[in-house]
C-alpha atoms as a PDB file:
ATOM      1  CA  UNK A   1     126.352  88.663 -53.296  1.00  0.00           C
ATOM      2  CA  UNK A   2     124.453  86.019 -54.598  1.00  0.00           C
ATOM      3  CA  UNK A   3     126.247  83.739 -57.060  1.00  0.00           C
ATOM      4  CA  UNK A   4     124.052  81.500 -59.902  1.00  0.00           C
ATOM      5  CA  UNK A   5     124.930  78.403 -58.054  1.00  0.00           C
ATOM      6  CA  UNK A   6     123.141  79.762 -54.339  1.00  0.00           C
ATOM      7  CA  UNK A   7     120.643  80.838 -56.803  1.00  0.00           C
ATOM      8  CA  UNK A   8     120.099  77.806 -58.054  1.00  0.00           C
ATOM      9  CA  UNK A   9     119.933  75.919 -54.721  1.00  0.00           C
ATOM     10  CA  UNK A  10     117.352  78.185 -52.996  1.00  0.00           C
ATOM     11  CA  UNK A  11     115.267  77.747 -55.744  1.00  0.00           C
ATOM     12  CA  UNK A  12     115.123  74.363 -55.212  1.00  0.00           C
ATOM     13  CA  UNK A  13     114.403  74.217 -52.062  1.00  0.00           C
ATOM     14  CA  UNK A  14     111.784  76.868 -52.409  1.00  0.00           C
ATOM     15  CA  UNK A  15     109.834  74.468 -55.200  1.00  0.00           C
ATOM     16  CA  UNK A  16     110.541  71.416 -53.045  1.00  0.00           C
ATOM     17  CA  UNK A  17     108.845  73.297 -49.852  1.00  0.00           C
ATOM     18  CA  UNK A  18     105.848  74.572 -52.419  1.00  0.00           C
ATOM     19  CA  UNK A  19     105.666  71.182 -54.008  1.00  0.00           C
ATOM     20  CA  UNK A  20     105.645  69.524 -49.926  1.00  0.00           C
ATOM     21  CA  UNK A  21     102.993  71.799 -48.963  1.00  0.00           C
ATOM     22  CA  UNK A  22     100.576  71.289 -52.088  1.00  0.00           C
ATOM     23  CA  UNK A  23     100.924  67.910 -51.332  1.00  0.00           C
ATOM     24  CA  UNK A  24      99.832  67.966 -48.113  1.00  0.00           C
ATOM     25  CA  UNK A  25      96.802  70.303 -48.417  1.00  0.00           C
ATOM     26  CA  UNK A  26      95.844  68.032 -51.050  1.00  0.00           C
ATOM     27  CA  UNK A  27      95.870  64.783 -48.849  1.00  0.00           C
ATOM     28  CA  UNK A  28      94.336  66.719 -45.770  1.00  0.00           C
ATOM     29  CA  UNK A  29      91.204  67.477 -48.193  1.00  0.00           C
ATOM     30  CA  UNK A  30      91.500  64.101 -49.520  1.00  0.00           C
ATOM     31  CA  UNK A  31      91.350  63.039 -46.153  1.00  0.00           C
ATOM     32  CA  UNK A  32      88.717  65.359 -44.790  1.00  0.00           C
ATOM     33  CA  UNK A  33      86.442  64.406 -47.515  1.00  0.00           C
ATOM     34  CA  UNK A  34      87.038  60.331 -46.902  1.00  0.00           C
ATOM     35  CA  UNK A  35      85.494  61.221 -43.480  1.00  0.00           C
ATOM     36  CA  UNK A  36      83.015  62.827 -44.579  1.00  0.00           C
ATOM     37  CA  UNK A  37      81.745  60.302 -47.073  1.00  0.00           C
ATOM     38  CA  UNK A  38      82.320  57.853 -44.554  1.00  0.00           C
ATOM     39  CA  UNK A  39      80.494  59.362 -42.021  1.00  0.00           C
ATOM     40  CA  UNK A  40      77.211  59.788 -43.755  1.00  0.00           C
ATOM     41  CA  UNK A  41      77.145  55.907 -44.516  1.00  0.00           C
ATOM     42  CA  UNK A  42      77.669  55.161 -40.882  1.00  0.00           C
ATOM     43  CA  UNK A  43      75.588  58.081 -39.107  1.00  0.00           C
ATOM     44  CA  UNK A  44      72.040  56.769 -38.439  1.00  0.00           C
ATOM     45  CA  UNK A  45      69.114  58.228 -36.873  1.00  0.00           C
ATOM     46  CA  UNK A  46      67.856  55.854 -34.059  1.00  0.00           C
ATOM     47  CA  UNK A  47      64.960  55.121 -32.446  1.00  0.00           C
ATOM     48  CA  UNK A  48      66.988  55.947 -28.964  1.00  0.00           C
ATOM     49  CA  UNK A  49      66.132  59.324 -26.703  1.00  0.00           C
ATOM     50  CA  UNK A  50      68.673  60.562 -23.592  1.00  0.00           C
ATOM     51  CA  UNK A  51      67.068  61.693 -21.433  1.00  0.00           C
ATOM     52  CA  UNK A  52      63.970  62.524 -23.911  1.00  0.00           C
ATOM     53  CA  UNK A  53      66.017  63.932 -26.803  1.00  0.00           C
ATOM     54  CA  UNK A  54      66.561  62.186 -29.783  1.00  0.00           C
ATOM     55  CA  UNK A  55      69.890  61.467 -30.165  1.00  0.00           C
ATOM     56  CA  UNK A  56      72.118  59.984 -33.698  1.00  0.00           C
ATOM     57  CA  UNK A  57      74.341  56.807 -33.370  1.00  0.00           C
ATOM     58  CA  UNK A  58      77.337  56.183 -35.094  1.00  0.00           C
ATOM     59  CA  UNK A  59      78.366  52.761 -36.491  1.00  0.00           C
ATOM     60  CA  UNK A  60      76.267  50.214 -38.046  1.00  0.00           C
ATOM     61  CA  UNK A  61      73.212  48.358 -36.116  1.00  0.00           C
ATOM     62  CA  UNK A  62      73.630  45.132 -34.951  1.00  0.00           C
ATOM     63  CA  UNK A  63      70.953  42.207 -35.374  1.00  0.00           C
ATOM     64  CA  UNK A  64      70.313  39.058 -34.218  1.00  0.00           C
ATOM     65  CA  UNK A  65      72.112  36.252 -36.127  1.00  0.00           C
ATOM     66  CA  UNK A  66      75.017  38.557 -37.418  1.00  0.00           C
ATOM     67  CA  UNK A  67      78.041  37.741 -37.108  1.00  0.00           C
ATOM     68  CA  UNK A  68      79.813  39.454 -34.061  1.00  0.00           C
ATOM     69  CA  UNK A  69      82.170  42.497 -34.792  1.00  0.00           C
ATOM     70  CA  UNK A  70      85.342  42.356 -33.206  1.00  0.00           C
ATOM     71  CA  UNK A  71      86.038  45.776 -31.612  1.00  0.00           C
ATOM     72  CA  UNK A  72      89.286  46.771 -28.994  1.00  0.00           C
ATOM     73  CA  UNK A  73      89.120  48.096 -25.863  1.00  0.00           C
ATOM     74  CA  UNK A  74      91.141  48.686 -22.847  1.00  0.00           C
ATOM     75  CA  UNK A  75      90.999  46.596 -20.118  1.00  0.00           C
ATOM     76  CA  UNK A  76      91.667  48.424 -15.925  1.00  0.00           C
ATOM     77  CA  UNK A  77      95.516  48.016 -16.644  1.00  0.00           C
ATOM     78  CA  UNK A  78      95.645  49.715 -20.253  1.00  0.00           C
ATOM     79  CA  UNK A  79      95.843  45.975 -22.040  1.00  0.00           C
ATOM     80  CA  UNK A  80      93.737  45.851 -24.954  1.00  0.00           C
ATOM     81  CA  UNK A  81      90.779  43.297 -25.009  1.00  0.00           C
ATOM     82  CA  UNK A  82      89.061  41.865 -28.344  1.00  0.00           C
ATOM     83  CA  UNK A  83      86.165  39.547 -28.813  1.00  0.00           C
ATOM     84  CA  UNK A  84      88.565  36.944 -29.947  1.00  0.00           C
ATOM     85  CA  UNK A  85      89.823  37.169 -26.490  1.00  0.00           C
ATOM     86  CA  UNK A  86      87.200  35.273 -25.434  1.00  0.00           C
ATOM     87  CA  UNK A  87      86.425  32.971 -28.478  1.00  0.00           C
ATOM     88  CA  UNK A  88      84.060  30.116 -27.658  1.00  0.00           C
ATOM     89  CA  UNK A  89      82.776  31.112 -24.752  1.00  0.00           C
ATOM     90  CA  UNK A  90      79.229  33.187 -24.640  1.00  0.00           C
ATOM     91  CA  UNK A  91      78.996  36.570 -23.508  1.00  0.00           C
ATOM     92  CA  UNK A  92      76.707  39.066 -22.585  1.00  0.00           C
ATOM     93  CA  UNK A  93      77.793  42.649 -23.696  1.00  0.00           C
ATOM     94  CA  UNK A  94      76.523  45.867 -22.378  1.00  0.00           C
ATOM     95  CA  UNK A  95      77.189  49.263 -23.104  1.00  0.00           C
ATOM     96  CA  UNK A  96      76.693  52.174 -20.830  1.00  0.00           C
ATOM     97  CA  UNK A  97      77.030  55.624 -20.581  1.00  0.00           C
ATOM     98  CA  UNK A  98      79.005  55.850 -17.646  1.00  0.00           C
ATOM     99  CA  UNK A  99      79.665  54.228 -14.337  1.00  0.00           C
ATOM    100  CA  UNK A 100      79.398  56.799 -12.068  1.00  0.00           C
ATOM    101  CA  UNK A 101      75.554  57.159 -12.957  1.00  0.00           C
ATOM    102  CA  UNK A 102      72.878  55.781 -11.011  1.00  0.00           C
ATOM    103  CA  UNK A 103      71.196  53.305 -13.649  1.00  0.00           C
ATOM    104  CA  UNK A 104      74.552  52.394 -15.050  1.00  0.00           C
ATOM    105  CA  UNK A 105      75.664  51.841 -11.730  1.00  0.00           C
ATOM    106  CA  UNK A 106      72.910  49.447 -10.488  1.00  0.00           C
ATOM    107  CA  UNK A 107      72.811  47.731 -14.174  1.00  0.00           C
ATOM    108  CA  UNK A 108      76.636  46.986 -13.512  1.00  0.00           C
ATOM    109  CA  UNK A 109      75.951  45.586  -9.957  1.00  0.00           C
ATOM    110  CA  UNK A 110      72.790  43.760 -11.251  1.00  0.00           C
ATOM    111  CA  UNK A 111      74.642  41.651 -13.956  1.00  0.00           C
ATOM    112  CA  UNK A 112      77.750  41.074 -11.779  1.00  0.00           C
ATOM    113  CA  UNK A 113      75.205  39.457  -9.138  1.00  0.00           C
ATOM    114  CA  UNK A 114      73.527  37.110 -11.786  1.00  0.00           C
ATOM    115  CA  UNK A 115      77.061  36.401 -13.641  1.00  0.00           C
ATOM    116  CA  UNK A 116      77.556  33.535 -10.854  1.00  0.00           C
ATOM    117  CA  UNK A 117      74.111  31.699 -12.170  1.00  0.00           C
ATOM    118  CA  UNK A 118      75.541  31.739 -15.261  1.00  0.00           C
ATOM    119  CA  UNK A 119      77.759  29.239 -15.880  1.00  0.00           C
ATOM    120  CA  UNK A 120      80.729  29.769 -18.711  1.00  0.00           C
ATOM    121  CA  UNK A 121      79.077  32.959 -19.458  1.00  0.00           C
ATOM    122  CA  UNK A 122      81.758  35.788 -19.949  1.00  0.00           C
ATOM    123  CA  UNK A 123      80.205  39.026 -18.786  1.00  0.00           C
ATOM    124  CA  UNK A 124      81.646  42.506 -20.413  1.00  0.00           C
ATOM    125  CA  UNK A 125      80.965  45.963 -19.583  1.00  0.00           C
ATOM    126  CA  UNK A 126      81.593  48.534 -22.374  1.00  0.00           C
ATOM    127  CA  UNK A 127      81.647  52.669 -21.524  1.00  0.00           C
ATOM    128  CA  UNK A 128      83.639  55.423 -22.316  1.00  0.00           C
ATOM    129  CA  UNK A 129      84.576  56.346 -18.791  1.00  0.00           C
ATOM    130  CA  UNK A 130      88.791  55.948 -18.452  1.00  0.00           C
ATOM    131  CA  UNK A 131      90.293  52.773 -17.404  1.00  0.00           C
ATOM    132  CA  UNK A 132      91.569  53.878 -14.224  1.00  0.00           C
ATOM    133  CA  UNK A 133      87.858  55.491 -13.208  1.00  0.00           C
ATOM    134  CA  UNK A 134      86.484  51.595 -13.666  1.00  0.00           C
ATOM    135  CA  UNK A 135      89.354  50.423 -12.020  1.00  0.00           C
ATOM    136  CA  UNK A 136      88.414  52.379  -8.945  1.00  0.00           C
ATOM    137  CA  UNK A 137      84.654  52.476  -9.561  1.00  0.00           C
ATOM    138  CA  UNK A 138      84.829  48.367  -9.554  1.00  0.00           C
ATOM    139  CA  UNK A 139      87.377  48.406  -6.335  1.00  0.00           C
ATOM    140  CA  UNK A 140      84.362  50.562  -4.103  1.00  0.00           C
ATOM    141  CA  UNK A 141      81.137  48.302  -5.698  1.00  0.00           C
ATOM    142  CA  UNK A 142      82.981  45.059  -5.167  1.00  0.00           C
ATOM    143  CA  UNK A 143      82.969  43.990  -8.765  1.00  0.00           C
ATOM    144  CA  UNK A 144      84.219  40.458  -9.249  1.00  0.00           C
ATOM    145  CA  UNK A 145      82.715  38.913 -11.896  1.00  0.00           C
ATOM    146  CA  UNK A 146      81.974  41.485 -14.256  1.00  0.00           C
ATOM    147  CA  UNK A 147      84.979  42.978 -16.490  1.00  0.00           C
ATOM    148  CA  UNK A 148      84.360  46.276 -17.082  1.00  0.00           C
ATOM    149  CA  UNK A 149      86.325  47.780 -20.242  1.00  0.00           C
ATOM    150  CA  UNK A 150      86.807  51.718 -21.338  1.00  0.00           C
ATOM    151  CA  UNK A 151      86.413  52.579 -25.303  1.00  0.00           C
ATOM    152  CA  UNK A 152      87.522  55.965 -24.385  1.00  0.00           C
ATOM    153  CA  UNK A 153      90.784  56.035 -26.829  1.00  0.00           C
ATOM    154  CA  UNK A 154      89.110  54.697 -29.907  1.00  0.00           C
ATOM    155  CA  UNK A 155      85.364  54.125 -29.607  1.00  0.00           C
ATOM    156  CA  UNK A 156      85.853  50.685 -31.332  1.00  0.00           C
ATOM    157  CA  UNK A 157      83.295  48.726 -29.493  1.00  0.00           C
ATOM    158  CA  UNK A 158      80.950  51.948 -30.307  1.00  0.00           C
ATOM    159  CA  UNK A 159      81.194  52.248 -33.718  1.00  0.00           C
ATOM    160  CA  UNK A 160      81.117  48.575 -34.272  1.00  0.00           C
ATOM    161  CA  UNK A 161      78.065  47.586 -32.383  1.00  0.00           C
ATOM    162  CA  UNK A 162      76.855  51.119 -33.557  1.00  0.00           C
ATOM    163  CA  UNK A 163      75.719  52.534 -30.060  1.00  0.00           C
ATOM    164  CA  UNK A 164      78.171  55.714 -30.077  1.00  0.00           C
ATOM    165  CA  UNK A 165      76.045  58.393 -29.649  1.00  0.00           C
ATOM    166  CA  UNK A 166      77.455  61.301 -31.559  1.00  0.00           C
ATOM    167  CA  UNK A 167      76.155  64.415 -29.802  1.00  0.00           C
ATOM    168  CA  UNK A 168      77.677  63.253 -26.445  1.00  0.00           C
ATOM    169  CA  UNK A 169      80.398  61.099 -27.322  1.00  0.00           C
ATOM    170  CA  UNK A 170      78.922  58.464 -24.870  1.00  0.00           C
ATOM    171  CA  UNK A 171      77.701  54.980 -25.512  1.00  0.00           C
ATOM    172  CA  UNK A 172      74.085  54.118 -25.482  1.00  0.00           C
ATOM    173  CA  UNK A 173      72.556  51.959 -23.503  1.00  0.00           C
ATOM    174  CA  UNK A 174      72.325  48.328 -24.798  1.00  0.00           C
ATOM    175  CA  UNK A 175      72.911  44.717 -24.590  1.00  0.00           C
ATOM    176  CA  UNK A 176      73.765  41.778 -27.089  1.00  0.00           C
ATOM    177  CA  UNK A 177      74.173  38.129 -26.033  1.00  0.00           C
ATOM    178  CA  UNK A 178      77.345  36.335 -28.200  1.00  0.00           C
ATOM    179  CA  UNK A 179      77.265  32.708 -28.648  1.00  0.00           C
ATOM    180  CA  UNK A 180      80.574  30.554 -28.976  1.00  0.00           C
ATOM    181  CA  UNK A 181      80.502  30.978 -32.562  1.00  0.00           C
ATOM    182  CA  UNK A 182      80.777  34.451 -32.499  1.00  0.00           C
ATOM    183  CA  UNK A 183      76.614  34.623 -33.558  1.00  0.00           C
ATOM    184  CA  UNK A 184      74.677  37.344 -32.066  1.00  0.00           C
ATOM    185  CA  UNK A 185      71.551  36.179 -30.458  1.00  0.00           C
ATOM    186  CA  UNK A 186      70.055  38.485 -28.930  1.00  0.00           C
ATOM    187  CA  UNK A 187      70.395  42.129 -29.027  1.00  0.00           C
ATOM    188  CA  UNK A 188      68.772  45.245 -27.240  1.00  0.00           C
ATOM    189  CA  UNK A 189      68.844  49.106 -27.892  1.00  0.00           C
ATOM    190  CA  UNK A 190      67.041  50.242 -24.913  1.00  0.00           C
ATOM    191  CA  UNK A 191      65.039  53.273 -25.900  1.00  0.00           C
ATOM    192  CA  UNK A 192      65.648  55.388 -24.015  1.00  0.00           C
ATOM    193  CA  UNK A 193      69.200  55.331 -22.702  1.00  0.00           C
ATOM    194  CA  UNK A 194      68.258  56.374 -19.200  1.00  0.00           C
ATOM    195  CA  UNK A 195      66.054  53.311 -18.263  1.00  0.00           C
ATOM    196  CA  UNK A 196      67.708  50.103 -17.143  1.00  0.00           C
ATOM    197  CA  UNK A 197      67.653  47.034 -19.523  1.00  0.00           C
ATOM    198  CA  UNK A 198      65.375  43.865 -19.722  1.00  0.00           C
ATOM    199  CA  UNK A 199      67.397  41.997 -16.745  1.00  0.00           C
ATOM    200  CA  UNK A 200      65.172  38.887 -17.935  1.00  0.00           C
ATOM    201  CA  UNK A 201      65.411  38.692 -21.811  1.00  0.00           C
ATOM    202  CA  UNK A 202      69.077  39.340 -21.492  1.00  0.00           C
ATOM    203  CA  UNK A 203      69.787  36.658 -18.499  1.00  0.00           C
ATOM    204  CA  UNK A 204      67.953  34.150 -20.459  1.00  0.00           C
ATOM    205  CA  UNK A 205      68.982  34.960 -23.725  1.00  0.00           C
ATOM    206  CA  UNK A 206      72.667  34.373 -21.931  1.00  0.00           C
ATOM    207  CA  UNK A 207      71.481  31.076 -20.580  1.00  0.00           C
ATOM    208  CA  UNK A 208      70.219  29.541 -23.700  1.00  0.00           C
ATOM    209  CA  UNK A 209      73.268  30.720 -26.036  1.00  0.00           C
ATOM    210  CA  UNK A 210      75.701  27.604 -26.731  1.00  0.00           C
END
């Protein structure tokens, strides 16, 4: 039989559990709609086809003479890497949409051949492929002086350079030169995120940055 006092306990814990679970539904939709909002001020529609569709990139665009946005990725051995890493040195970033394509591929191997000519310049790949896929990708192209980094877990570089492309989950195809300030000075979308880069503009661009 139930006495007043187990009466008094179970409803307690009943009102607690009802009180637990109101709360949380209402944080989940507080939550949900924080995204959304969110989302629709960093969703853009770019002037950037794959592979002839239009495609929408998440994050905000990047221009020259902003400043540089940190972002953190994850290095071959699962370390994390941030653009403070390398404070006042240039770099040349590029994003890809994966290694183990053919234009990605020969972009890598281009960049890691001119790294050598220039100087103090810290060269950084950025794609979504896992860190142990660039580890071995890197081991079988003889990649020395290129570090390639995966923003697989948290798309930080992608969202923060704004080159996440949000149909695929992939990065777009771009570059951006970084002085030793942290001062972007040169950036390109590429258009289409199948064609290779402008080798040139970007090597130079890297050259001239202080």
């Amino acid at each position: 039989m139930l006495t007043f006092h187990k009466v008094q306990l179970i409803a307690k814990r009943f009102t607690k559990r009802y009180i637990y679970t109101v709360h949380i539904k209402l944080d989940v939709h507080k939550c949900v709609s924080d995204i959304a909002f969110n989302d629709k001020e960093d969703v853009r529609m770019a002037n950037v086809t794959f592979k002839g569709n239009s495609i929408t990139l998440l994050g905000n665009e990047v221009k020259v003479g902003d400043k540089a946005p940190d972002f953190k990725v994850l290095a071959n051995d699962l370390s994390e890497v941030t653009l403070q890493d390398t404070k006042g040195q240039v770099r040349l970033l590029t994003s890809v949409p994966s290694l183990d394509t053919g234009v990605c591929d020969a972009e890598t191997r281009r960049f890691n051949e001119e790294a050598s000519s220039l100087g103090n310049v810290k060269v950084l790949t950025v794609s979504v492929d896992l860190p142990f896929a660039q580890k071995r990708w890197c081991a079988a192209a003889g990649i020395e002086n290129v570090q390639t980094l995966s923003d697989h877990r948290d798309l930080s570089f992608g969202e923060a350079y704004g080159v996440t492309i949000q149909e695929l989950r992939l990065l777009t195809r771009a570059v951006f030169v970084v002085d030793s300030t942290d001062t972007v000075v040169y950036v390109e979308y590429v258009s289409e995120a199948t064609n290779h880069p402008d080798y040139e503009a970007a090597l130079e661009a890297a050259r001239n940055a202080k």
